[in-house]
PDB file of N, CA and C in Angstrom:
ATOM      1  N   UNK A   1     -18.880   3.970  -0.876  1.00  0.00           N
ATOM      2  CA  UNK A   1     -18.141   5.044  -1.533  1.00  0.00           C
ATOM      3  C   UNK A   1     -17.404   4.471  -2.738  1.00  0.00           C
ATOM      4  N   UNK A   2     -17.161   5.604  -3.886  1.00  0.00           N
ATOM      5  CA  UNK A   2     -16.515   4.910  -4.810  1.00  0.00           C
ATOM      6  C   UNK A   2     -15.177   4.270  -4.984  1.00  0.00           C
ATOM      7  N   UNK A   3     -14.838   5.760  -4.123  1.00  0.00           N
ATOM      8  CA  UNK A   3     -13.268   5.418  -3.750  1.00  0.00           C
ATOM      9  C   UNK A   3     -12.983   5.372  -2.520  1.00  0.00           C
ATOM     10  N   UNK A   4     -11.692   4.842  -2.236  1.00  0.00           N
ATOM     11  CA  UNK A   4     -10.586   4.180  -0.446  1.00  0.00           C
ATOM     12  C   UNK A   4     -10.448   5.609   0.244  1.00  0.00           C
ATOM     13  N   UNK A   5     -10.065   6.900  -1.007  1.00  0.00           N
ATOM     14  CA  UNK A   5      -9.408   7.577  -0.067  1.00  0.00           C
ATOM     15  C   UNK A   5     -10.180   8.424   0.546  1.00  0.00           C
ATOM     16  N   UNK A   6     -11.468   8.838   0.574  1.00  0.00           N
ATOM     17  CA  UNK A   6     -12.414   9.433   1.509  1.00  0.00           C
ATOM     18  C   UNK A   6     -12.694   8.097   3.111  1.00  0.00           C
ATOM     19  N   UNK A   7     -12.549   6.912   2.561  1.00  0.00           N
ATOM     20  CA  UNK A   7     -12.824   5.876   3.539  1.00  0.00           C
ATOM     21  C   UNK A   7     -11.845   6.347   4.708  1.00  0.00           C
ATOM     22  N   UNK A   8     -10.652   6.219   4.304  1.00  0.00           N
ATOM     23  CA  UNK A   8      -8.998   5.897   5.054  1.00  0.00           C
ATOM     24  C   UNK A   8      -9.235   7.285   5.368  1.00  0.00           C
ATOM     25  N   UNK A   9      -9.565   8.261   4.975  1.00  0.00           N
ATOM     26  CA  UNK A   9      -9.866   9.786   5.772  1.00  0.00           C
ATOM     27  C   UNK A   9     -10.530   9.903   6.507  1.00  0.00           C
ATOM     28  N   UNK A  10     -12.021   9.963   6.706  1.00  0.00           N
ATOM     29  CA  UNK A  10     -12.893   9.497   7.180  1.00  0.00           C
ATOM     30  C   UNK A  10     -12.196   8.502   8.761  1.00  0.00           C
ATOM     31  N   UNK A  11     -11.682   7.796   8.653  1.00  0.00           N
ATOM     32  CA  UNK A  11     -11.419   6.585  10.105  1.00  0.00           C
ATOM     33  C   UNK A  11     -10.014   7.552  10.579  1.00  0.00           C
ATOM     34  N   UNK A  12      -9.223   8.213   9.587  1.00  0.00           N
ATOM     35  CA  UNK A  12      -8.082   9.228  10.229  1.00  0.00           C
ATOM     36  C   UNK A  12      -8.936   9.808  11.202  1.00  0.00           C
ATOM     37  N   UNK A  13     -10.112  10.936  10.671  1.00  0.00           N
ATOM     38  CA  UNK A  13     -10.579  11.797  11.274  1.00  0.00           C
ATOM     39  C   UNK A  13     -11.337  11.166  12.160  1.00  0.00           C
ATOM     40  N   UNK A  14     -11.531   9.827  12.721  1.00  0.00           N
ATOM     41  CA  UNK A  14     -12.553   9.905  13.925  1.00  0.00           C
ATOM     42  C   UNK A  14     -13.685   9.583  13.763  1.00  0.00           C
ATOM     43  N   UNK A  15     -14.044   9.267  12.319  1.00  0.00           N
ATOM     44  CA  UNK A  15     -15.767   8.972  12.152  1.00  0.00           C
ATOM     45  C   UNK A  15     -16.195   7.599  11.661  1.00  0.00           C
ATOM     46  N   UNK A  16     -15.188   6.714  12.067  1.00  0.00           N
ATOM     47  CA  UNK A  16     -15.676   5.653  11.363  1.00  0.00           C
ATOM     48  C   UNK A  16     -14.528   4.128  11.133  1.00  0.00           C
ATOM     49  N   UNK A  17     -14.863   3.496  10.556  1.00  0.00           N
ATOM     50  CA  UNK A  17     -13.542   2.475  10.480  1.00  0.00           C
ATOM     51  C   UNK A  17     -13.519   2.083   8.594  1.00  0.00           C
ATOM     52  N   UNK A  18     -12.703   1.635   8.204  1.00  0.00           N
ATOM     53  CA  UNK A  18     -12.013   1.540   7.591  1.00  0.00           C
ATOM     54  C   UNK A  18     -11.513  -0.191   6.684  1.00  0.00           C
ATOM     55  N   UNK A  19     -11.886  -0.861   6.066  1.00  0.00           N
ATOM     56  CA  UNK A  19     -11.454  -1.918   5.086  1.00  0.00           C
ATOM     57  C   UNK A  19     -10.416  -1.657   4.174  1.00  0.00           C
ATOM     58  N   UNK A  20      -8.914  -1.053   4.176  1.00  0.00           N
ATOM     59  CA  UNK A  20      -7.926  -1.177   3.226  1.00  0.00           C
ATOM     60  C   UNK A  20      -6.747  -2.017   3.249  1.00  0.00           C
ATOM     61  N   UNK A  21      -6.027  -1.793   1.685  1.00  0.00           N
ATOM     62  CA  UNK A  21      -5.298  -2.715   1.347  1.00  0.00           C
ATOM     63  C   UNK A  21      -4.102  -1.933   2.779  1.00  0.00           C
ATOM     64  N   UNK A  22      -3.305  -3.013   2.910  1.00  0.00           N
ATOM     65  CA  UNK A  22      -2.163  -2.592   4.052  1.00  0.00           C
ATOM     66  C   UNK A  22      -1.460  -1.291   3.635  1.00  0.00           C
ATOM     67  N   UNK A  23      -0.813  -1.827   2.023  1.00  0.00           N
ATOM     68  CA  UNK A  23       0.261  -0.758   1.424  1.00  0.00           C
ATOM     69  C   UNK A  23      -0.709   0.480   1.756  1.00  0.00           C
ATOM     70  N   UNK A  24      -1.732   0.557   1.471  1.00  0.00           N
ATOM     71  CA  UNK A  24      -2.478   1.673   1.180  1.00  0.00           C
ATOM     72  C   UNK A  24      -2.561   2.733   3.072  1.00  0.00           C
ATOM     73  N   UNK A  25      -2.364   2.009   4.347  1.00  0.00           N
ATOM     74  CA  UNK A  25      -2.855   2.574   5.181  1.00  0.00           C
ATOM     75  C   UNK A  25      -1.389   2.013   6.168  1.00  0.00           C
ATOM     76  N   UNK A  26      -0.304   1.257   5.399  1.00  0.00           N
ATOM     77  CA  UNK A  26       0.718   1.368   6.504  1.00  0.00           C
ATOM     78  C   UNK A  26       1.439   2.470   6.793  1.00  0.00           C
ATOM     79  N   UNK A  27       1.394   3.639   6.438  1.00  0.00           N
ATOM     80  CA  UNK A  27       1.964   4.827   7.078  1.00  0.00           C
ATOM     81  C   UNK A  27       1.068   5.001   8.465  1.00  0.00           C
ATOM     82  N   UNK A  28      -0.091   5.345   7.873  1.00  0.00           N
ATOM     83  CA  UNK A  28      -0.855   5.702   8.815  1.00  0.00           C
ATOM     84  C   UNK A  28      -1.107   5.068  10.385  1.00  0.00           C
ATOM     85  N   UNK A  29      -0.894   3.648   9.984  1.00  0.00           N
ATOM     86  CA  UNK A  29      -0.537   2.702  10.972  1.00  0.00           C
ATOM     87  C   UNK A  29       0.292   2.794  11.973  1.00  0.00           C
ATOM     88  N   UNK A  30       1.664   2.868  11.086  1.00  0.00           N
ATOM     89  CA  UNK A  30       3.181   2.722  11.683  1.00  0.00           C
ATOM     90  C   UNK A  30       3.056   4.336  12.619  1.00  0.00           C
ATOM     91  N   UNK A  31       2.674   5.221  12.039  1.00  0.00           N
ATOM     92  CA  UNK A  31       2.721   6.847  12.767  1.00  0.00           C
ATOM     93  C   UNK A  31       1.381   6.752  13.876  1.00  0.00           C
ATOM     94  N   UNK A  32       0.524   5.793  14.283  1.00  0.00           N
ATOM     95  CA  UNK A  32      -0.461   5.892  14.831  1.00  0.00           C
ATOM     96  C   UNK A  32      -1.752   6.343  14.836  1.00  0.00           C
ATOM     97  N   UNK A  33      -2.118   7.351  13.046  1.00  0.00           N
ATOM     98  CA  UNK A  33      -2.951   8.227  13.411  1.00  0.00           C
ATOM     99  C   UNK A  33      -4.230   6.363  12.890  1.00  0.00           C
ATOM    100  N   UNK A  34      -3.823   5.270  12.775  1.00  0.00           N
ATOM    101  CA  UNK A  34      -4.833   4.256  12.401  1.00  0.00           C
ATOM    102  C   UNK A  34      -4.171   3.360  13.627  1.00  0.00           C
ATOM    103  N   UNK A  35      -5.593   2.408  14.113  1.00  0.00           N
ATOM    104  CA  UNK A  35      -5.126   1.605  14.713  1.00  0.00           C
ATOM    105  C   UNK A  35      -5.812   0.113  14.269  1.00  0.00           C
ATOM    106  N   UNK A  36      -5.373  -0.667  14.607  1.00  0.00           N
ATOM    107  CA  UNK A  36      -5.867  -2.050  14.351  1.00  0.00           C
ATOM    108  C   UNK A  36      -6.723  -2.270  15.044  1.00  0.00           C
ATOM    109  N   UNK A  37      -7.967  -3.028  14.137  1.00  0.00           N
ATOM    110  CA  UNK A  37      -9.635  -3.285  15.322  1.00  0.00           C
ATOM    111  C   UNK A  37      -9.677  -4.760  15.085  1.00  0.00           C
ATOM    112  N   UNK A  38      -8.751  -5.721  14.084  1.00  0.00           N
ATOM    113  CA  UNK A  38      -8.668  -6.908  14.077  1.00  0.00           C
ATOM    114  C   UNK A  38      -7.631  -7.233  14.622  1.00  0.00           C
ATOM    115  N   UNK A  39      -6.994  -8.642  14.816  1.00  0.00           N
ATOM    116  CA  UNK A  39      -5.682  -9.657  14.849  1.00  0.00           C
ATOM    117  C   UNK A  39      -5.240  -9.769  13.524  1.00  0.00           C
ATOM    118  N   UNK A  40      -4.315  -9.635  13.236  1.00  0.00           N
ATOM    119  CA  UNK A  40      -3.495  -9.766  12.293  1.00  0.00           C
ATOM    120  C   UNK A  40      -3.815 -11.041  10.822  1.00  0.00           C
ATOM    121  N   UNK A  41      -3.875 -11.924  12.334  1.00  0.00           N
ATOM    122  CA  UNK A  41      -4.189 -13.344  11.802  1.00  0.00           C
ATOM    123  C   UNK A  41      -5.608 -13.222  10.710  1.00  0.00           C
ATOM    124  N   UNK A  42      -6.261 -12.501  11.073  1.00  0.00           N
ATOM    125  CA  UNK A  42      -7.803 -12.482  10.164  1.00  0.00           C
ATOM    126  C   UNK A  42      -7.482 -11.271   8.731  1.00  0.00           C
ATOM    127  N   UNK A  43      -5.989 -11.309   8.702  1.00  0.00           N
ATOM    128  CA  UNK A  43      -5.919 -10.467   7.179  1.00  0.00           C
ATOM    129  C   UNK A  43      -6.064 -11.619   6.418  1.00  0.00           C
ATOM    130  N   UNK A  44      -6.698 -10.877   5.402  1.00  0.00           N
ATOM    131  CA  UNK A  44      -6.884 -11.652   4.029  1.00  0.00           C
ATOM    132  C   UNK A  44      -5.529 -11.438   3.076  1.00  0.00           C
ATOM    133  N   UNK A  45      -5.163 -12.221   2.334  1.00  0.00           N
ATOM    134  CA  UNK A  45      -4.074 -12.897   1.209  1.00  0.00           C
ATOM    135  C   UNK A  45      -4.302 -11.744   0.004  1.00  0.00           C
ATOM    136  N   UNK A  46      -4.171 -11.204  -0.689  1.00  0.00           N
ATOM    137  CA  UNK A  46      -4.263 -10.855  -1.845  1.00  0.00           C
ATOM    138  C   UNK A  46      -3.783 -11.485  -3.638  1.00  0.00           C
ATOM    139  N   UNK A  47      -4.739 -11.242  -4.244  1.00  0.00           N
ATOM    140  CA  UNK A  47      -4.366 -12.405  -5.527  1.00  0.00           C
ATOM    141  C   UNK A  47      -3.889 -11.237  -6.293  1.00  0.00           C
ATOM    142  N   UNK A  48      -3.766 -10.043  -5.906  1.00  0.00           N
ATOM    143  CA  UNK A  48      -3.430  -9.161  -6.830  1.00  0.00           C
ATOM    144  C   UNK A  48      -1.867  -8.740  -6.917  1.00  0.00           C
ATOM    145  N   UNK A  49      -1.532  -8.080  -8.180  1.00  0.00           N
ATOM    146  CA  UNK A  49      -0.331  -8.573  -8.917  1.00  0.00           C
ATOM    147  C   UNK A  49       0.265  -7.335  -9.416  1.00  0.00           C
ATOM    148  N   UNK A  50       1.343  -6.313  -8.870  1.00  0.00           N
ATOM    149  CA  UNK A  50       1.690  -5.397  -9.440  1.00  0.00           C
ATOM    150  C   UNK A  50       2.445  -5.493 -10.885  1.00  0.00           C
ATOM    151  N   UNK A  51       1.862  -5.254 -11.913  1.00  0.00           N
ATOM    152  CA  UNK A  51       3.222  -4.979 -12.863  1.00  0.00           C
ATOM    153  C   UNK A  51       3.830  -3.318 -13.708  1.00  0.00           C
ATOM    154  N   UNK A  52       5.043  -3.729 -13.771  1.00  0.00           N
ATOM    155  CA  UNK A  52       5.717  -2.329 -14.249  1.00  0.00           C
ATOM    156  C   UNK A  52       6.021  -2.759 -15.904  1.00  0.00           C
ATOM    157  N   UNK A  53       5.761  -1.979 -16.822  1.00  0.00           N
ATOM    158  CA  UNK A  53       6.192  -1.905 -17.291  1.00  0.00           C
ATOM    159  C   UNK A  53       6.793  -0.539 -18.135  1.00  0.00           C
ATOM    160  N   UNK A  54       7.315  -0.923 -19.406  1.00  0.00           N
ATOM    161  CA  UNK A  54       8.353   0.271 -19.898  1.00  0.00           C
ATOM    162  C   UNK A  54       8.882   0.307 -21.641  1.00  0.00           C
ATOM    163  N   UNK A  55       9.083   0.868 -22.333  1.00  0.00           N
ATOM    164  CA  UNK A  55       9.159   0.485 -23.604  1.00  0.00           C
ATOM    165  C   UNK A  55      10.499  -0.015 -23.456  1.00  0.00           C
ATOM    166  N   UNK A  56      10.797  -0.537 -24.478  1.00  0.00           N
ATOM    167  CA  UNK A  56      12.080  -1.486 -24.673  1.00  0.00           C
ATOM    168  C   UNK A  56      13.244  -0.540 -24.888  1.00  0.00           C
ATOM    169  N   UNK A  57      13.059   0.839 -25.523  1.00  0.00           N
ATOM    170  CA  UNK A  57      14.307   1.968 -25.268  1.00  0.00           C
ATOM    171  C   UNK A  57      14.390   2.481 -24.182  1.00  0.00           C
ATOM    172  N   UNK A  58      13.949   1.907 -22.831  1.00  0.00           N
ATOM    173  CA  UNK A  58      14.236   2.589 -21.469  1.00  0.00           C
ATOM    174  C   UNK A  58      14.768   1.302 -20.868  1.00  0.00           C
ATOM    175  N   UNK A  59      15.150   0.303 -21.434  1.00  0.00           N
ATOM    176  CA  UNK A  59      15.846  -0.602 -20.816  1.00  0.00           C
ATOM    177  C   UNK A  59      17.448   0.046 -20.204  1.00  0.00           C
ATOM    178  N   UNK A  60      17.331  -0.244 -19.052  1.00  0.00           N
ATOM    179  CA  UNK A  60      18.933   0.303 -18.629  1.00  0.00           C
ATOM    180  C   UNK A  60      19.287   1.620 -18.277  1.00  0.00           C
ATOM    181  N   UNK A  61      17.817   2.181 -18.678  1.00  0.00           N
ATOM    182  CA  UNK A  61      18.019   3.757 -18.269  1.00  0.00           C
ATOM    183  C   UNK A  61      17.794   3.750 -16.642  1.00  0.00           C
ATOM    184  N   UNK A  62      18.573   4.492 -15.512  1.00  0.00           N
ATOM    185  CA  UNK A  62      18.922   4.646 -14.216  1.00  0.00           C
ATOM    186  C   UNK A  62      17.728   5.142 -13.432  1.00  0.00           C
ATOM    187  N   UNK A  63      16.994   5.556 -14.344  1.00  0.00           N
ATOM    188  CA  UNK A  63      15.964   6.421 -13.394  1.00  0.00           C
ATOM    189  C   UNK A  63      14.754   5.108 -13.554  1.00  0.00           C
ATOM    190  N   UNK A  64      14.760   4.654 -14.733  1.00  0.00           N
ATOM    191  CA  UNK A  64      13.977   3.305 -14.525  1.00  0.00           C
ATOM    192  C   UNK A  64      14.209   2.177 -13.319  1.00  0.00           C
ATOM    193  N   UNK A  65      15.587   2.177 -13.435  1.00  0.00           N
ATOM    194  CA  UNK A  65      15.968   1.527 -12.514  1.00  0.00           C
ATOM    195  C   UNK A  65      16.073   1.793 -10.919  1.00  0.00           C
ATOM    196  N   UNK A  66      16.329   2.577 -11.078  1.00  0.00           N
ATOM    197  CA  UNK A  66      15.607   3.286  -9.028  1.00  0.00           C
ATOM    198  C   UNK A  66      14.555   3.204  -9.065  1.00  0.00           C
ATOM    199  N   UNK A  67      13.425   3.672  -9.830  1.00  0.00           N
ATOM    200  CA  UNK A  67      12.196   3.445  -9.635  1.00  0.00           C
ATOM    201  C   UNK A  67      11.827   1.883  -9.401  1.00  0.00           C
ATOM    202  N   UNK A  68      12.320   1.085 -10.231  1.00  0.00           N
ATOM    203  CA  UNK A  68      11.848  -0.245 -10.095  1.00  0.00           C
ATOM    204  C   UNK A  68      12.347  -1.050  -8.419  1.00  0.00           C
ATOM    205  N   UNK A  69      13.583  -0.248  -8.422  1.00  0.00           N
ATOM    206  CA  UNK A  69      13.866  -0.839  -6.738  1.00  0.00           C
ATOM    207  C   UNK A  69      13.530  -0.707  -6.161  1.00  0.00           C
ATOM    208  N   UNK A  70      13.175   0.992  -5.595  1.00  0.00           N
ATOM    209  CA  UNK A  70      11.797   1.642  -5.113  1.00  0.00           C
ATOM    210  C   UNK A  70      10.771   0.715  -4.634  1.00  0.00           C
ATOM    211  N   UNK A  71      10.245   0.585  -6.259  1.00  0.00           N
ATOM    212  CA  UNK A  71       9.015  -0.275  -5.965  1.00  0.00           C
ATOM    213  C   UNK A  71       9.212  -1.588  -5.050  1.00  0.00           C
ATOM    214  N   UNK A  72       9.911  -2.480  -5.861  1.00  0.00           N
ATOM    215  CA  UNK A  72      10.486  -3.833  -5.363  1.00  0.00           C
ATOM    216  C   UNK A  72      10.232  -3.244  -3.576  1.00  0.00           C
ATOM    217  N   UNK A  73      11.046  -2.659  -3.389  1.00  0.00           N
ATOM    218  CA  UNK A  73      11.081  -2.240  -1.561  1.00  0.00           C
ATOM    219  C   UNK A  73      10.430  -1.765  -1.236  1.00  0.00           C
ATOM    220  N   UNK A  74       9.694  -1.381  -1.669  1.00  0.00           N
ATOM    221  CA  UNK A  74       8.248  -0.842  -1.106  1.00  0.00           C
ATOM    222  C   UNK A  74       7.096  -1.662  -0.891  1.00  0.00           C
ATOM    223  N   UNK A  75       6.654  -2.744  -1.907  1.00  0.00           N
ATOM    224  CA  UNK A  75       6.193  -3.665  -2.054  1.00  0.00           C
ATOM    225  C   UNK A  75       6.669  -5.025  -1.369  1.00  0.00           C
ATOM    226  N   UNK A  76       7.755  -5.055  -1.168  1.00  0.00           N
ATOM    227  CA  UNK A  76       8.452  -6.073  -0.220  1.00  0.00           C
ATOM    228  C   UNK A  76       7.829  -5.498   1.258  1.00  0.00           C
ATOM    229  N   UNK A  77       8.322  -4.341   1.488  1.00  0.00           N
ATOM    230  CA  UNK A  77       8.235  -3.672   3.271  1.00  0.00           C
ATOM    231  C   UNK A  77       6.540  -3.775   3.553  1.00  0.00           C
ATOM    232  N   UNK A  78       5.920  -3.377   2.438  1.00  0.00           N
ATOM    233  CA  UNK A  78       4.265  -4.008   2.579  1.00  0.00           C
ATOM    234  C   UNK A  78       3.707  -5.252   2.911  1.00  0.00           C
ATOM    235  N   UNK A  79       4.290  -6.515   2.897  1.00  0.00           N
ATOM    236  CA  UNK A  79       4.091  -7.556   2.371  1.00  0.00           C
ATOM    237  C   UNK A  79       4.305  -7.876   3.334  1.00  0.00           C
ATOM    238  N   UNK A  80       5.202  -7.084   4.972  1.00  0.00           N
ATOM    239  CA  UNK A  80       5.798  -7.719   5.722  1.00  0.00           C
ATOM    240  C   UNK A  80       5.094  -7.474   6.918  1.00  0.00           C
ATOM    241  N   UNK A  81       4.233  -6.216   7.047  1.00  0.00           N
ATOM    242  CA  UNK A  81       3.478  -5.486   7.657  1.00  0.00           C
ATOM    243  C   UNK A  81       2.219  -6.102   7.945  1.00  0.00           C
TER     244      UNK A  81
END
């Protein structure tokens, strides 16, 4: 398939299993409707690299800044999972 999110639907609904990134399927996890068919231990590392960026007149603006913490914690709570 081309894309994850028919995959991660698809193993919701019962028909199948599933290869995604964690961030992408830890709700689904944590609420039960996914379950784990490996050990933990056999996740793979990721080399991939979120970046944010923003023009230089939104420096300091507040809503930039929740968003970026947001992220930060979101991406942290993934990482831990």
């Amino acid at each position: 398939m081309a894309s994850i999110g028919p995959v991660i639907s698809a193993a919701i609904e019962g028909t199948g299993l599933a290869l995604a990134r964690s961030m992408l399927v830890r709700d689904a996890l944590q609420d039960r409707r996914l379950v784990r068919v490996l050990p933990q231990e056999l996740d793979m590392l990721s080399s991939k690299v979120h970046v944010l960026r923003w023009p230089t007149w939104r420096i300091g603006d507040p809503r930039v800044r929740a968003f970026v913490k947001w992220f930060s914690n979101e991406a942290a709570e993934s990482s831990l999972s």
